[in-house]
Protein backbone atom coordinates (compact mmCIF):
# COMPACT_ATOMS: atom_id res chain seq x y z
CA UNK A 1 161.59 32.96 62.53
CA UNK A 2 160.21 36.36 63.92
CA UNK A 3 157.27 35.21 66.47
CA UNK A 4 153.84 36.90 65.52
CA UNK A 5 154.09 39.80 68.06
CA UNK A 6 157.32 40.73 66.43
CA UNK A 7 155.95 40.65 63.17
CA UNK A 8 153.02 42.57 63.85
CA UNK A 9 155.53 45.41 65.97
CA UNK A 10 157.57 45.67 62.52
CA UNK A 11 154.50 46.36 60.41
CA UNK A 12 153.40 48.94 62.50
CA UNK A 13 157.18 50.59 62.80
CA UNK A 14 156.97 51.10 58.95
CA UNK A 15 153.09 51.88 58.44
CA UNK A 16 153.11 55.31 60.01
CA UNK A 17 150.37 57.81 58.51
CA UNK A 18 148.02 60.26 58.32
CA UNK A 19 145.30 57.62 60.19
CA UNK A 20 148.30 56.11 62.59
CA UNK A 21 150.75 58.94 63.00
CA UNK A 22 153.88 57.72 65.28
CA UNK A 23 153.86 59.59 68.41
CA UNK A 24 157.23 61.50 68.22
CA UNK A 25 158.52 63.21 71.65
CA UNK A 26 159.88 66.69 71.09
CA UNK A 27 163.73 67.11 72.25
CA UNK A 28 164.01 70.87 71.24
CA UNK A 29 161.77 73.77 71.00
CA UNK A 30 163.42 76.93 70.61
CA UNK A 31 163.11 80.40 69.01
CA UNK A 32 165.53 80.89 65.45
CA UNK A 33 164.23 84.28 65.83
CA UNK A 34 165.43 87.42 67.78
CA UNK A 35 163.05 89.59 70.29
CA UNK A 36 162.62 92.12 67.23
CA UNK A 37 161.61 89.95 64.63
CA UNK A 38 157.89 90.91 62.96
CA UNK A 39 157.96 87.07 62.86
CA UNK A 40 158.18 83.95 65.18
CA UNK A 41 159.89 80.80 63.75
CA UNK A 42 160.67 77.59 66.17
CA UNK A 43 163.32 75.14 65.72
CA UNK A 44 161.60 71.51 66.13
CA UNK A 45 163.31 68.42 67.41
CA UNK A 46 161.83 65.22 67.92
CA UNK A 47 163.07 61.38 68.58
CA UNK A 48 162.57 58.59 66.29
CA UNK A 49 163.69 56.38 68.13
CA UNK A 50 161.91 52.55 67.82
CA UNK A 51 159.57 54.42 65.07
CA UNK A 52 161.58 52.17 62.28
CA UNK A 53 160.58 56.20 59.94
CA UNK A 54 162.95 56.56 57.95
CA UNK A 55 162.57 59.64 55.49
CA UNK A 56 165.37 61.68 52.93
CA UNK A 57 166.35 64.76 52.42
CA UNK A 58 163.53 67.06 50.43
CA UNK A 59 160.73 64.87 52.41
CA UNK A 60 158.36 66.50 54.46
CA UNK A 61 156.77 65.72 58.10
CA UNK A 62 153.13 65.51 58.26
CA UNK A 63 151.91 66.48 61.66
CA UNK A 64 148.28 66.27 63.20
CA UNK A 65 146.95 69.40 64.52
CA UNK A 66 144.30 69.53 67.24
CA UNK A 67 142.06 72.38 68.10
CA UNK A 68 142.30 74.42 71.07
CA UNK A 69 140.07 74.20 74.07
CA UNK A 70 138.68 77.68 73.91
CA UNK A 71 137.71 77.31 70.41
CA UNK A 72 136.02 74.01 70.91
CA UNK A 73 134.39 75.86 73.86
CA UNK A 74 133.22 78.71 72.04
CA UNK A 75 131.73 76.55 68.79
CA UNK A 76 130.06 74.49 71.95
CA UNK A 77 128.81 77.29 73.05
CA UNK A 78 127.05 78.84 70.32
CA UNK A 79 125.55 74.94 68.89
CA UNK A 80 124.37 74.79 72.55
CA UNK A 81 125.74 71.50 72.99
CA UNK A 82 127.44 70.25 76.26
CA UNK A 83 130.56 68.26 74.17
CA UNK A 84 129.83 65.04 75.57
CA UNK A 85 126.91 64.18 73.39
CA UNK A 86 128.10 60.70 71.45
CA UNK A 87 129.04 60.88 67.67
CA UNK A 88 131.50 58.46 65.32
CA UNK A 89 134.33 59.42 63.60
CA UNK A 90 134.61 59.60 59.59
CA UNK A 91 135.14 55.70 60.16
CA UNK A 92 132.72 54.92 62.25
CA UNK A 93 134.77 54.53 65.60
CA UNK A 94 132.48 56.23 68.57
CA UNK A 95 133.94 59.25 70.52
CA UNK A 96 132.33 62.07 72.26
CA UNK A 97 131.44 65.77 70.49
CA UNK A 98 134.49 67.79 71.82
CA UNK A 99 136.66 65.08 71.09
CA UNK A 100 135.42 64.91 67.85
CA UNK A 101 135.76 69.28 67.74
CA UNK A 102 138.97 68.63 69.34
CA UNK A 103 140.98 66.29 67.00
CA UNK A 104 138.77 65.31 63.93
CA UNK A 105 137.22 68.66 62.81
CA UNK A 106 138.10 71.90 60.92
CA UNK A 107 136.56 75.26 62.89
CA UNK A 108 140.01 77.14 62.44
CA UNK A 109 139.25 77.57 59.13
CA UNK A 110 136.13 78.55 57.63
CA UNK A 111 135.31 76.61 54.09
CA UNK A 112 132.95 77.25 51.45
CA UNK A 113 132.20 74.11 51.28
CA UNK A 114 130.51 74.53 55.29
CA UNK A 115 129.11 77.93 54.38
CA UNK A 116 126.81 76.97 51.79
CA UNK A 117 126.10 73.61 54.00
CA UNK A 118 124.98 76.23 56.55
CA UNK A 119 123.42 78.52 54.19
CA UNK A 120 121.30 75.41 53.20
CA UNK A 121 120.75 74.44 57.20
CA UNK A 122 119.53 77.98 57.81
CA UNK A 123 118.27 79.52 54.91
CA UNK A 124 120.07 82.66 55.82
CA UNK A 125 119.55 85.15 52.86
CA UNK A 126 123.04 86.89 53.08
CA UNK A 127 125.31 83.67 53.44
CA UNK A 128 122.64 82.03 50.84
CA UNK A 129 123.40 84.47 48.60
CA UNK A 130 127.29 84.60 49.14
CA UNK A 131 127.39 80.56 48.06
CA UNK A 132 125.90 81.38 44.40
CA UNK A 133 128.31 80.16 42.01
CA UNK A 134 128.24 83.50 40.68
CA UNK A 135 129.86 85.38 43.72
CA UNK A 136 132.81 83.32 43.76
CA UNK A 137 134.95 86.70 44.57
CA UNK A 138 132.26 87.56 47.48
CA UNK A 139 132.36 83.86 48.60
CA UNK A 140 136.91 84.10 48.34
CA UNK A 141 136.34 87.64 50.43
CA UNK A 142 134.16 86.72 53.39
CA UNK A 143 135.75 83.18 54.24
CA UNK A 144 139.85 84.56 54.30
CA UNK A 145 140.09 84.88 57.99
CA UNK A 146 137.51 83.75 59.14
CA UNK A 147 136.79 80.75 61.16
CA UNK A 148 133.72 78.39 61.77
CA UNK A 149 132.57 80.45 65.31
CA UNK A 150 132.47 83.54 62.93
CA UNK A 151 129.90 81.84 60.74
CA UNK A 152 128.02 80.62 64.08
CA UNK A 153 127.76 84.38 65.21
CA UNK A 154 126.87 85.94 62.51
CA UNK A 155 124.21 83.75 61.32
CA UNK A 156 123.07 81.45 64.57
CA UNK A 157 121.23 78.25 64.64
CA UNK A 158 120.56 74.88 65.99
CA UNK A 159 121.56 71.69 64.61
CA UNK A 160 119.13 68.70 65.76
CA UNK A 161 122.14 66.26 65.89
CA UNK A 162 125.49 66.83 66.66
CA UNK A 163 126.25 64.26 64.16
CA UNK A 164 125.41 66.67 61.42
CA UNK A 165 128.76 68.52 61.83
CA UNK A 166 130.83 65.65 60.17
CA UNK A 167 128.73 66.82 57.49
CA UNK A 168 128.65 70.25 57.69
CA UNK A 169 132.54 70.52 58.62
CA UNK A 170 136.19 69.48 56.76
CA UNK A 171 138.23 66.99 58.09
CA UNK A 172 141.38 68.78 60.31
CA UNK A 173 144.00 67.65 58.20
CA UNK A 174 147.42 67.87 58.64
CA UNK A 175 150.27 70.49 57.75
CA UNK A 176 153.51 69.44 55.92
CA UNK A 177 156.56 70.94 57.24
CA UNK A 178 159.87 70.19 55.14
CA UNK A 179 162.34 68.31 56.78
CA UNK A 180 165.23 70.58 58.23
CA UNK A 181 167.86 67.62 58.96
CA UNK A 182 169.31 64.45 57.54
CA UNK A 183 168.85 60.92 58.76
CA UNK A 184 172.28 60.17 57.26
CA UNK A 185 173.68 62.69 60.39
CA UNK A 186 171.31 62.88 62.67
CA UNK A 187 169.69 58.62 62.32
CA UNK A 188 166.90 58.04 65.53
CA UNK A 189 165.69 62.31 64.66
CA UNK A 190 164.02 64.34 62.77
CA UNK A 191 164.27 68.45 62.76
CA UNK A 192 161.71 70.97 61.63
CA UNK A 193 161.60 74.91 60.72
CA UNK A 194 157.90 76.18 62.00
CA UNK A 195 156.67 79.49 61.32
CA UNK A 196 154.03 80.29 64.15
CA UNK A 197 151.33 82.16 62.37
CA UNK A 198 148.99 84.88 63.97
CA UNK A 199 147.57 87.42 62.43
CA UNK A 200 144.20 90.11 63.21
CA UNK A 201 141.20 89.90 60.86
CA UNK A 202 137.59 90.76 61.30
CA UNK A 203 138.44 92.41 64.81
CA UNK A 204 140.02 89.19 66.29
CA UNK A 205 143.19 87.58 66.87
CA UNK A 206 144.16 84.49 64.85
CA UNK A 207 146.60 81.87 65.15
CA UNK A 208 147.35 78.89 63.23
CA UNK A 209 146.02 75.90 64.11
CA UNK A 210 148.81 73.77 63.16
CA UNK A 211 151.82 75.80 63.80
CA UNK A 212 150.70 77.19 67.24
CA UNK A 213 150.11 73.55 68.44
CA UNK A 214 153.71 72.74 67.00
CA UNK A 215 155.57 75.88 68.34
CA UNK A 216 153.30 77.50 71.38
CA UNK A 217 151.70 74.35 72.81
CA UNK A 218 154.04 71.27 72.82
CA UNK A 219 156.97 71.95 74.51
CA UNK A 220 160.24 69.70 74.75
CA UNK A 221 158.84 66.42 76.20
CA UNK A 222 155.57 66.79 75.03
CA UNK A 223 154.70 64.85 71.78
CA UNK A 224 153.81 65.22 68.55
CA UNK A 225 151.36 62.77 65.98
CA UNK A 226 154.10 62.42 62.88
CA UNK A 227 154.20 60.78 59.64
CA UNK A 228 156.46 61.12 56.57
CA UNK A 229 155.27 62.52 53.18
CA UNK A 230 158.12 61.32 50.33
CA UNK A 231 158.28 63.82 47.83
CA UNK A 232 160.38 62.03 44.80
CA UNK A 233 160.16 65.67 43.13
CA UNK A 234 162.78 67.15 45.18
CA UNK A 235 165.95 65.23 45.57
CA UNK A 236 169.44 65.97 45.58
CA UNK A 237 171.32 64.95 41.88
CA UNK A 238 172.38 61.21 41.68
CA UNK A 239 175.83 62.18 40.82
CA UNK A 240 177.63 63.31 43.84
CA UNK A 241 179.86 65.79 42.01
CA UNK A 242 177.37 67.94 40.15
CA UNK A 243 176.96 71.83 41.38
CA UNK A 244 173.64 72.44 43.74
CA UNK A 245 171.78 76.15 43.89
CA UNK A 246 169.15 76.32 46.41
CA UNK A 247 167.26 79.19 47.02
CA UNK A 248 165.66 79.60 50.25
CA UNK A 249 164.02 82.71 51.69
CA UNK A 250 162.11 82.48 55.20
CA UNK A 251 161.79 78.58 56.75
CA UNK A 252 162.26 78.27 52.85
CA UNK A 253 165.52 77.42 53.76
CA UNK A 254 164.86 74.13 55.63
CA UNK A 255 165.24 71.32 53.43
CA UNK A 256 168.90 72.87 52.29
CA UNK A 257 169.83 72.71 55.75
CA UNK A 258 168.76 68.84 55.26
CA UNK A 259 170.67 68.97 52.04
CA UNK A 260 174.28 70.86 53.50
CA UNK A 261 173.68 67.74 56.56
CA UNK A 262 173.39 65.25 53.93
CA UNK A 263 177.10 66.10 52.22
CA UNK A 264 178.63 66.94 55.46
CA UNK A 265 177.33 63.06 56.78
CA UNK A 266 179.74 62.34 53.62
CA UNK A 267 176.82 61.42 51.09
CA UNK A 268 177.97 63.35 48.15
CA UNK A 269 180.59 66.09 47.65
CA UNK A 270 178.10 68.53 45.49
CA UNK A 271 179.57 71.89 45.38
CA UNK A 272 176.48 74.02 46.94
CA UNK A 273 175.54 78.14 47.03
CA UNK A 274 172.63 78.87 48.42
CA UNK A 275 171.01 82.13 48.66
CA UNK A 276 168.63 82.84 51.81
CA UNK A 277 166.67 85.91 52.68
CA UNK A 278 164.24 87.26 55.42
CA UNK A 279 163.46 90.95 56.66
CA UNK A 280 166.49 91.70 59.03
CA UNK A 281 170.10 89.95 59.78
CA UNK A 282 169.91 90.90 63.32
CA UNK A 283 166.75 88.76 63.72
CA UNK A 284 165.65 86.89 61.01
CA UNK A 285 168.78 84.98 59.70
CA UNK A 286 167.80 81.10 60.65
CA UNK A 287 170.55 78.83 61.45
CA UNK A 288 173.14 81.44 60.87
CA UNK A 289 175.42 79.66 63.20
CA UNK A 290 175.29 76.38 61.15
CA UNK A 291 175.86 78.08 57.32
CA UNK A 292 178.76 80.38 58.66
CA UNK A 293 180.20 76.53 60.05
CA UNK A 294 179.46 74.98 56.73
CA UNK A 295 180.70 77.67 54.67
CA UNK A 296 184.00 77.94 56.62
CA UNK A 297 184.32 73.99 56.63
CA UNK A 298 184.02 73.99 53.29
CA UNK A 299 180.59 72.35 52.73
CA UNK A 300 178.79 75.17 51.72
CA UNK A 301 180.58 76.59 49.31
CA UNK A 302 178.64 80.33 48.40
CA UNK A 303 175.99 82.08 50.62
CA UNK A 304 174.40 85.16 49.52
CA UNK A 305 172.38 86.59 51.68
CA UNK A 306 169.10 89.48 51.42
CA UNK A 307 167.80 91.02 54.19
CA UNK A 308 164.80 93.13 52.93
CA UNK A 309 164.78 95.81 55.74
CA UNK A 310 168.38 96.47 56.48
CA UNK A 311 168.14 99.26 53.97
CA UNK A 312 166.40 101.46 52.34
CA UNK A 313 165.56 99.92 49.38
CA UNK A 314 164.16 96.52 49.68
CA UNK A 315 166.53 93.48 48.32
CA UNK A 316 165.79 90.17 47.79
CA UNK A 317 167.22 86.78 46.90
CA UNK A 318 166.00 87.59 42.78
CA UNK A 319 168.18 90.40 43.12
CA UNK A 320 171.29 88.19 44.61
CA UNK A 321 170.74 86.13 41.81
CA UNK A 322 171.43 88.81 38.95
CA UNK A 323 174.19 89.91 40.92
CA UNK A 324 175.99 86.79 40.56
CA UNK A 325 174.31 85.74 37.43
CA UNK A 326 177.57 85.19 35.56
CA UNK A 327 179.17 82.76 38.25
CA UNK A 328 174.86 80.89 38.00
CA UNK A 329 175.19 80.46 34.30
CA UNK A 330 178.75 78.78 35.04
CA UNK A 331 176.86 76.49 37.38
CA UNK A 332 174.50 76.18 35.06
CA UNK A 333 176.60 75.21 32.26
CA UNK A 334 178.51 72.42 34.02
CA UNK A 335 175.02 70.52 34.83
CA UNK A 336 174.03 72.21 37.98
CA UNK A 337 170.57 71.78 39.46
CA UNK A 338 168.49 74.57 40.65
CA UNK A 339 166.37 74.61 44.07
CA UNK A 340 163.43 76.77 45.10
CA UNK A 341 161.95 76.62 48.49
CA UNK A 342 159.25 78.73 49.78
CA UNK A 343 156.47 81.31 48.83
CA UNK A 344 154.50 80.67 45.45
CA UNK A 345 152.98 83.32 44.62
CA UNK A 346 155.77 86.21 44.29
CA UNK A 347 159.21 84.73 45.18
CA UNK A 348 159.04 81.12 43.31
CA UNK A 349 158.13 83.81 40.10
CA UNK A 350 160.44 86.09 40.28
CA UNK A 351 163.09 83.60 40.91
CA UNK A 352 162.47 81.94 37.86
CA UNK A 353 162.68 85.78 35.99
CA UNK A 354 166.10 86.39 37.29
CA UNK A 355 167.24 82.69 36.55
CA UNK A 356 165.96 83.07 32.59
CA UNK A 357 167.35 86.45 32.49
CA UNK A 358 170.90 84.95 33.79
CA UNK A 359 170.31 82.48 31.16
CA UNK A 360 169.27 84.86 28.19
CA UNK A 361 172.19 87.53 29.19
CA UNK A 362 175.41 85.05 29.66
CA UNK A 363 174.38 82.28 27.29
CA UNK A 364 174.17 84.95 24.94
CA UNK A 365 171.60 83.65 22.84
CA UNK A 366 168.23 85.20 24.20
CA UNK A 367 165.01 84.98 25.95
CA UNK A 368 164.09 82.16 23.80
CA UNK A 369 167.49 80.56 24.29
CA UNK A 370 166.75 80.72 28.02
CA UNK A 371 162.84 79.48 27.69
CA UNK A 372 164.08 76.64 25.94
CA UNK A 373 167.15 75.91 28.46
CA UNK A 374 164.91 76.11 31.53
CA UNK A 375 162.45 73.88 29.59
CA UNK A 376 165.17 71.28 28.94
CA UNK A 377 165.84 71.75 32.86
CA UNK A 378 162.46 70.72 33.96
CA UNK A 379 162.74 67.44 31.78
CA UNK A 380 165.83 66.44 33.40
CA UNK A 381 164.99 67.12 36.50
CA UNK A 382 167.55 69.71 37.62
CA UNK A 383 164.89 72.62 37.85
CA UNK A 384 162.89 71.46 41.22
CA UNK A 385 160.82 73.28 43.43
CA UNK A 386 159.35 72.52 46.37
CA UNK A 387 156.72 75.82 46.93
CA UNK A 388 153.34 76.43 48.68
């Protein structure tokens, strides 16, 4: 019989989440792309060790953010407090004001629903008129990049108790990262693809919040707050022999690295093709070292590649996919599931154009034919996307 302690330890092993993240150590941090890339992504390692997480492949990572100190300065600053004034949590447990700017609050990110609590606090005329339900657009337009210092700037005021800001402000939540490796190769670790994002708007330099803490400011030993989302919605087929197409553009391509570890850990012989795409081979083709490896040892079986700016005229993965639309449709036909990973708004679309167009054209009966065939996809689960 386990002795209480023990019991207790075990509980906590298994109930890691967004309120008690498991402190993960990082064991990697290191640059997928080259000097030239336009972009920065970061290959993540960290150790699972005595965590009891265990998580599959098509899960994602949760990982708490925290703020950084300049910008907790700066929003001190202009509120005119000192960051040690006393204030409780969204539950009640005491902490002090920076602590609470720090690790609790959003200021990266600048919400409606904080600019019409301001607009309320200060009666500002502008930003008063800007949360009317009918200048929605306006509202959409002045928040994208901005954050909460902006709003403190451009319309200044006191708040009688710091208190008021667990009011005023979002909860910091966390960002889900898809899983890049599989627990079946790889048990006591967990890997991650992280995009570092910074971008200019409104004459200042952005970063985000999440990803900068991931990829700039916790380097290998440092640690990272972690818990597992499941997402049942994006699982590789049941039946170890059926054909898998995953398409992956950008850090898109993460959970199919999780997916080619899976098979070569011996889980399932799937035959797989994937087809990834970014701006430029040179720099921007992430984990080219392990597909080439797969691909020659037989685990990956197709990879077509698009590299938008290695030419003159742009190519992406929709147009890989009707150049090989024949050899889809014969995946297709012999029960194959279809993967999409990455952007929503113009790749997960025109994906899903080229895939009913390789449908319509090879099946030979039509657009209607394909509507219905994709339809028939989604109900059997071999039409899964995982997009944001």
């Amino acid at each position: 019989m386990q002795s209480e302690t023990t019991e207790t330890l075990e509980t906590t092993r298994t109930a890691w989440s967004r309120n008690h993240p498991f402190p993960a150590t990082v064991l990697e941090n290191r640059l997928l792309t080259g000097p030239g890339s336009e972009k920065e992504t970061r290959h993540i390692e960290m150790d699972l060790a005595g965590s009891g997480i265990e998580y599959l492949p098509g899960d994602s990572a949760g990982i708490l953010p925290v703020n950084t100190c300049d910008a907790v300065d700066l929003v001190l600053e202009r509120l005119q407090f000192t960051g040690d004034e006393p204030v409780t949590d969204f539950y009640g447990k005491p902490l002090n004001l920076r602590e609470a700017l720090t690790s609790w609050l959003m200021i990266g990110k600048l919400s409606g629903s904080t600019l019409k609590g301001w607009a309320k606090h200060t009666g500002n005329p502008e930003i008063s008129d800007l949360a009317l339900p009918a200048n929605k657009e306006k509202l959409d337009a002045y928040l994208w990049g901005r954050e909460f210092l902006d709003l403190l700037e451009h319309c200044p005021a006191k708040l009688d108790n710091p208190q008021q800001l667990f009011k005023l402000l979002p909860r910091l939540a966390p960002r889900l990262y898809s899983v890049a490796s599989s627990q079946a190769l790889r048990p006591s670790q967990i890997d991650l693809a992280v995009r570092v994002v910074k971008y200019e708007s409104h004459g200042r330099d952005r970063q985000g919040v999440c990803s900068t803490h991931i990829g700039e400011r916790t380097p290998k030993g440092g640690t990272l707050p972690i818990f597992i989302h499941s997402n049942q919605f994006f699982r590789l087929p049941a039946d170890p022999g059926v054909p898998v197409i995953m398409v992956g553009p950008g850090t898109g391509v993460a959970p199919f690295r999780a997916f080619l570890e899976h098979k070569q850990a011996g889980c399932g012989r799937w035959p797989m093709w994937l087809f990834f795409g970014d701006q430029r081979a040179s720099q921007d083709f992430l984990y080219r070292e392990d597909l080439e490896r797969w691909q020659s040892d037989g685990i990956l079986q197709r990879l077509d590649t698009a590299f938008s700016r290695d030419q003159k005229e742009k190519i992406y993965v929709q147009q890989r996919i009707r150049e090989n639309s024949a050899q889809l449709w014969d995946w297709l036909e012999r029960g194959g599931y279809f993967y999409v990973c990455g952007d929503s708004k113009r790749m997960a679309p025109d994906v899903e154009a080229a895939l009913l167009e390789a449908v319509a054209n090879h099946s030979g009966r039509g657009p209607e034919y394909a509507n219905e065939f994709l339809a028939e996809m989604k109900k059997q689960k071999r039409y899964l996307r995982d997009v944001y």
